[in-house]
C-alpha atoms as a PDB file:
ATOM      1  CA  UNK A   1      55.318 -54.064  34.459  1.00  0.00           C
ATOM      2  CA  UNK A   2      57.590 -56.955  35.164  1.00  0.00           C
ATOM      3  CA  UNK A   3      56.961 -60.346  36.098  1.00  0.00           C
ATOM      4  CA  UNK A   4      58.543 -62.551  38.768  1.00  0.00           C
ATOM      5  CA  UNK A   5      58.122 -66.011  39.045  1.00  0.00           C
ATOM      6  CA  UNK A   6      59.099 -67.411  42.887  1.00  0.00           C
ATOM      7  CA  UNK A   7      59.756 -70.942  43.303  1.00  0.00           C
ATOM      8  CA  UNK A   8      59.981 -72.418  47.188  1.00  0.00           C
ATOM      9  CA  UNK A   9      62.301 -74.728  47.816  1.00  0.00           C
ATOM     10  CA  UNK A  10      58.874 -77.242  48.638  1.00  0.00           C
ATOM     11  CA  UNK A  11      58.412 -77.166  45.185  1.00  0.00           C
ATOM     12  CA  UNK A  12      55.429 -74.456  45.036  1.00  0.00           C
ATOM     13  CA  UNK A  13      55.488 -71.342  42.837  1.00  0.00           C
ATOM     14  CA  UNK A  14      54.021 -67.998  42.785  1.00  0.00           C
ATOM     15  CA  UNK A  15      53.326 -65.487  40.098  1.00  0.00           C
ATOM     16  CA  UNK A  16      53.855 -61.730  40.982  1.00  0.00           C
ATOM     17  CA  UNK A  17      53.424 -58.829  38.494  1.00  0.00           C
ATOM     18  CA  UNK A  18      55.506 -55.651  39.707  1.00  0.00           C
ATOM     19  CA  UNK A  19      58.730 -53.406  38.992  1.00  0.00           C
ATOM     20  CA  UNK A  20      60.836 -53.954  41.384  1.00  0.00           C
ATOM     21  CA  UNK A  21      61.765 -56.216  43.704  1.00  0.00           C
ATOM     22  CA  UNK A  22      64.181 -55.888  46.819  1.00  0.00           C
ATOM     23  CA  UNK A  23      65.586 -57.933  50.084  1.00  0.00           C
ATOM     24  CA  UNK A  24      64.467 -56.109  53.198  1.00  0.00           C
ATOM     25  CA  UNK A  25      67.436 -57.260  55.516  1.00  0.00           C
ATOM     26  CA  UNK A  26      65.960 -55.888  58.686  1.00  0.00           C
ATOM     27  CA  UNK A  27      62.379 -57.471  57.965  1.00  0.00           C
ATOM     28  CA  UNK A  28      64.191 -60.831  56.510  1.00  0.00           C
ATOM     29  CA  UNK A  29      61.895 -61.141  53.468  1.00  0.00           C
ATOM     30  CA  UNK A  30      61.958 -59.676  49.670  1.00  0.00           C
ATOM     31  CA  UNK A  31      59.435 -56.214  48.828  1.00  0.00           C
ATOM     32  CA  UNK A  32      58.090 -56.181  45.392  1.00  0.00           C
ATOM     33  CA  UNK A  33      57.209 -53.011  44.533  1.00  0.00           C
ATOM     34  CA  UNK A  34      54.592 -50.906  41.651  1.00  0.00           C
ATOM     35  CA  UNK A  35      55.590 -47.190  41.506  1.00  0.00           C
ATOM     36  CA  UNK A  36      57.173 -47.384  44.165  1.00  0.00           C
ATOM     37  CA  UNK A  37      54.236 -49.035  46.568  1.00  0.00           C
ATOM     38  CA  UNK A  38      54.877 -52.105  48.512  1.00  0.00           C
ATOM     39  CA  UNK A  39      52.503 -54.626  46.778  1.00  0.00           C
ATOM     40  CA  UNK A  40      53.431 -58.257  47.835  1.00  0.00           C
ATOM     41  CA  UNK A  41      55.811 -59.506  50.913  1.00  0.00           C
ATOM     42  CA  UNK A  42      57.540 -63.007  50.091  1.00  0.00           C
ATOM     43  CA  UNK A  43      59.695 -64.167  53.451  1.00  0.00           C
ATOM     44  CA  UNK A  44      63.516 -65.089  52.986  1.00  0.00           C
ATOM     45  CA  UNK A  45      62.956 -68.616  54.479  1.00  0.00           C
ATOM     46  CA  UNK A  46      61.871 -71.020  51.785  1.00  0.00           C
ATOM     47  CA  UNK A  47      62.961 -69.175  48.724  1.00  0.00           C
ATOM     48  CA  UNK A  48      64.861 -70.960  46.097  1.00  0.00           C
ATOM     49  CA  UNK A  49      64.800 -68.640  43.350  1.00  0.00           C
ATOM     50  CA  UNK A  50      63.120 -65.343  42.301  1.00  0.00           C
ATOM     51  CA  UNK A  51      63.385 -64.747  38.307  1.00  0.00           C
ATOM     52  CA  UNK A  52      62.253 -61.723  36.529  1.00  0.00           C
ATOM     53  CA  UNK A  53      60.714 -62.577  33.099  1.00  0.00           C
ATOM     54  CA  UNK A  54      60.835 -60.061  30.363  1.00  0.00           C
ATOM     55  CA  UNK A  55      57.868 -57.981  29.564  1.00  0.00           C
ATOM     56  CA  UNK A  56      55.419 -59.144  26.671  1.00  0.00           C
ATOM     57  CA  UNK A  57      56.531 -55.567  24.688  1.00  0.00           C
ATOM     58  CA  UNK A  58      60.371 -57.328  24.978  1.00  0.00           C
ATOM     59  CA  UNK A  59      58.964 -60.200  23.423  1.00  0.00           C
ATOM     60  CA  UNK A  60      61.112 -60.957  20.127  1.00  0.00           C
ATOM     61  CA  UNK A  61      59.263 -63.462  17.477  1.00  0.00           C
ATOM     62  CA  UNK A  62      61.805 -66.555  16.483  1.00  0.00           C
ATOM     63  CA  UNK A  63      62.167 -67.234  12.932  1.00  0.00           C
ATOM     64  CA  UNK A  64      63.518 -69.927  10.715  1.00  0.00           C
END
């Protein structure tokens, strides 16, 4: 499962752990999703950046 980090444009973020997430135009906020099930609701207003982060198993060890 993917994780999104949302940052507000006050500053604040929040940590969300699904698969997907979309932008509901006719609701005016983003959907993230877990197979396929609406699990959180973030509204449009506010948002300054949603950023997926890559799943631990995607995880590649630096060496030097």
């Amino acid at each position: 499962m993917a994780q999104y980090y949302v940052t507000y444009t006050d500053g604040s973020e929040q940590h969300i752990p699904a698969d997907k997430v979309h932008f509901a135009a006719d609701d005016g906020h983003y959907v993230f999703t877990t197979s396929g099930e609406p699990t959180a609701f973030t509204p449009r207003i506010g948002v300054l950046s949603i950023v997926r982060m890559p799943e631990p198993s995607q995880f590649k060890a630096v060496t030097g």
